[in-house]
Protein backbone atom coordinates (compact mmCIF):
# COMPACT_ATOMS: atom_id res chain seq x y z
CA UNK A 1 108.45 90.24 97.50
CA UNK A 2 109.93 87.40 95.60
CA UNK A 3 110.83 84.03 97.52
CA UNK A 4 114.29 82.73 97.50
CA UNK A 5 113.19 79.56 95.09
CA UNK A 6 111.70 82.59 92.94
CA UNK A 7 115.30 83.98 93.26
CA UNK A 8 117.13 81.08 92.27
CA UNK A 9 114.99 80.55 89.50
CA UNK A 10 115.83 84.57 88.06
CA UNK A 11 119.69 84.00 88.98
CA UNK A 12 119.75 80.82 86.84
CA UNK A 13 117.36 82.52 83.62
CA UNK A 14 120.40 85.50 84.11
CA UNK A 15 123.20 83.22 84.24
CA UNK A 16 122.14 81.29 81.16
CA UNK A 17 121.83 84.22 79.08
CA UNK A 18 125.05 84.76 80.00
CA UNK A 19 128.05 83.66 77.24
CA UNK A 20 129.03 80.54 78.23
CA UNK A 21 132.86 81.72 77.74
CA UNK A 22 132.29 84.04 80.84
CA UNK A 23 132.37 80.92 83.66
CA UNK A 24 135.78 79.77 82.67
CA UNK A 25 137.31 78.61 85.80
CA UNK A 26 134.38 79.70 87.46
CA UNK A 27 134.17 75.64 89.32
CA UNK A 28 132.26 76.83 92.49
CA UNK A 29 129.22 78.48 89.96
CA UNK A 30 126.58 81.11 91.40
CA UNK A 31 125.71 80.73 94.99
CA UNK A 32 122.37 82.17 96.66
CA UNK A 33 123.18 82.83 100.59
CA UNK A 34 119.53 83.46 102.20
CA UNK A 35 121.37 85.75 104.67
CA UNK A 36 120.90 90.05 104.78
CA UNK A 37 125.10 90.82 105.12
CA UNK A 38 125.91 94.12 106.56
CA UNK A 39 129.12 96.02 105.42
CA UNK A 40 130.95 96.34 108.67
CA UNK A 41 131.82 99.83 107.93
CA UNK A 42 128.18 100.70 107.09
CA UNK A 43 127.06 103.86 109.44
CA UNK A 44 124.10 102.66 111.68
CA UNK A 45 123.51 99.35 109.59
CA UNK A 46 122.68 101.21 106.20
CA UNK A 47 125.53 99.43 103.72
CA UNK A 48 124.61 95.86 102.80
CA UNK A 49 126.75 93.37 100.55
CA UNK A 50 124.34 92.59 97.96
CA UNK A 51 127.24 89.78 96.23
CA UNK A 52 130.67 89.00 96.48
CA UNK A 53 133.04 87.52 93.71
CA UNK A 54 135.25 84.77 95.84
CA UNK A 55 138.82 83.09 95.11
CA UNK A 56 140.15 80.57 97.17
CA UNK A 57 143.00 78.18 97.15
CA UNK A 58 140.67 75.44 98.52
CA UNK A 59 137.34 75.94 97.27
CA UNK A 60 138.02 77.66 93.89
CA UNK A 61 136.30 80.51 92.25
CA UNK A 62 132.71 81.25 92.83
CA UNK A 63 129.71 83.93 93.27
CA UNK A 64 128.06 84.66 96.17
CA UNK A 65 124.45 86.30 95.98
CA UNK A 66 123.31 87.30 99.39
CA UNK A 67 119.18 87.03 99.47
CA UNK A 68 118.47 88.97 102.38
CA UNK A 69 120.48 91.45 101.49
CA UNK A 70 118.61 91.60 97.83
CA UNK A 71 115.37 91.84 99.77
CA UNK A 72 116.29 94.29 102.35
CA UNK A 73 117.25 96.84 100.10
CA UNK A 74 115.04 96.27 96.63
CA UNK A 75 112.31 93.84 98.52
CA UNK A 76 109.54 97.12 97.48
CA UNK A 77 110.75 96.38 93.88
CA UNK A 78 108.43 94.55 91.28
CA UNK A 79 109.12 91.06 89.83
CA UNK A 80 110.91 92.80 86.29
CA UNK A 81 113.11 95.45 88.70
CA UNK A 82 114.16 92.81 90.62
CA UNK A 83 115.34 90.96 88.00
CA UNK A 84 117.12 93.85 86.78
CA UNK A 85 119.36 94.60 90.24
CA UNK A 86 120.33 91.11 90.04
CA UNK A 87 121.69 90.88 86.60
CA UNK A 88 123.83 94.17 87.30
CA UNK A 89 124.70 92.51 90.63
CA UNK A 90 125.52 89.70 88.82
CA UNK A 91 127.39 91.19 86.00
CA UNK A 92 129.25 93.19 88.55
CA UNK A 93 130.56 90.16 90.44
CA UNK A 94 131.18 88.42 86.77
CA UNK A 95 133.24 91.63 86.14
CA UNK A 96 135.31 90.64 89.23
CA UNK A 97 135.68 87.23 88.00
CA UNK A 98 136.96 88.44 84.30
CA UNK A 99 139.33 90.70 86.17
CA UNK A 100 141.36 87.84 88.38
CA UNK A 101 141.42 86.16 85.18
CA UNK A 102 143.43 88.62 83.66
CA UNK A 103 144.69 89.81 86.58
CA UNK A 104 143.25 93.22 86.50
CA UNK A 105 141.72 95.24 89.62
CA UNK A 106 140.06 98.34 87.74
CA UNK A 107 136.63 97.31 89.36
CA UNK A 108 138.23 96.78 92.96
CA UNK A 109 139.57 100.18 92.78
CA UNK A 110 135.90 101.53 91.65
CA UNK A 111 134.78 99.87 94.43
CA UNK A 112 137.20 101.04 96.83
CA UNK A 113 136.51 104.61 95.40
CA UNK A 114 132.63 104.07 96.48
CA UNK A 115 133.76 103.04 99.75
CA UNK A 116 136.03 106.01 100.40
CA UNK A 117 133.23 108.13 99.17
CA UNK A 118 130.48 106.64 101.01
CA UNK A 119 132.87 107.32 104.28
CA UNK A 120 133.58 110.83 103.34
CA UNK A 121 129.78 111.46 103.25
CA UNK A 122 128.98 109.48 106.39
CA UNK A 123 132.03 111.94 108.22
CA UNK A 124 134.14 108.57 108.92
């Protein structure tokens, strides 16, 4: 299982392969939280928050990575997987950021479609 300086170190090899055009307004950067963060409308603890795309009035816009929740649910997963579910979870968040930019919400609705579909399998 990789360490959370070993995590840091893949996040910042992603981000820098990453067109620089892409973290436009993005002042608050990439941000690696070692805590696990639980969905609170996960069914019996099983829907974790892997990253979250953040805008605020105060603080700006930024990326939250969430170790523990990386680990918890891809910890079993070599070095080169690993680095693979963050640079989707990455370029999912980045897709968040693109979309406030341009005001868009296609990939909030996808998400809120998973959501609505994880519910209707868990009977909630």
């Amino acid at each position: 299982m990789l360490t959370m300086d070993e995590m840091e170190k893949i996040l910042d090899e992603i981000a820098e392969s990453f067109p620089p055009e892409i973290f436009q307004k993005l002042n608050g950067g990439i941000i690696l939280q070692p805590e696990m963060k639980l969905n609170p409308i996960g069914k019996d603890q099983d829907l974790f928050i892997l990253g979250e795309y953040h805008f605020d009035s105060i603080l700006g816009r930024y990326i939250t990575i969430y170790f523990g929740s990386m680990t918890k649910v891809y910890g079993y997963l070599s070095r080169e997987n690993m680095m693979e579910k963050l640079k989707s979870t990455l370029k999912h968040e980045f897709r968040h950021h693109l979309e406030s930019l341009a005001g868009e919400k296609d990939l909030e609705i996808a998400d809120k479609q998973y959501i609505e579909a994880y519910l209707k399998r868990n009977d909630r």
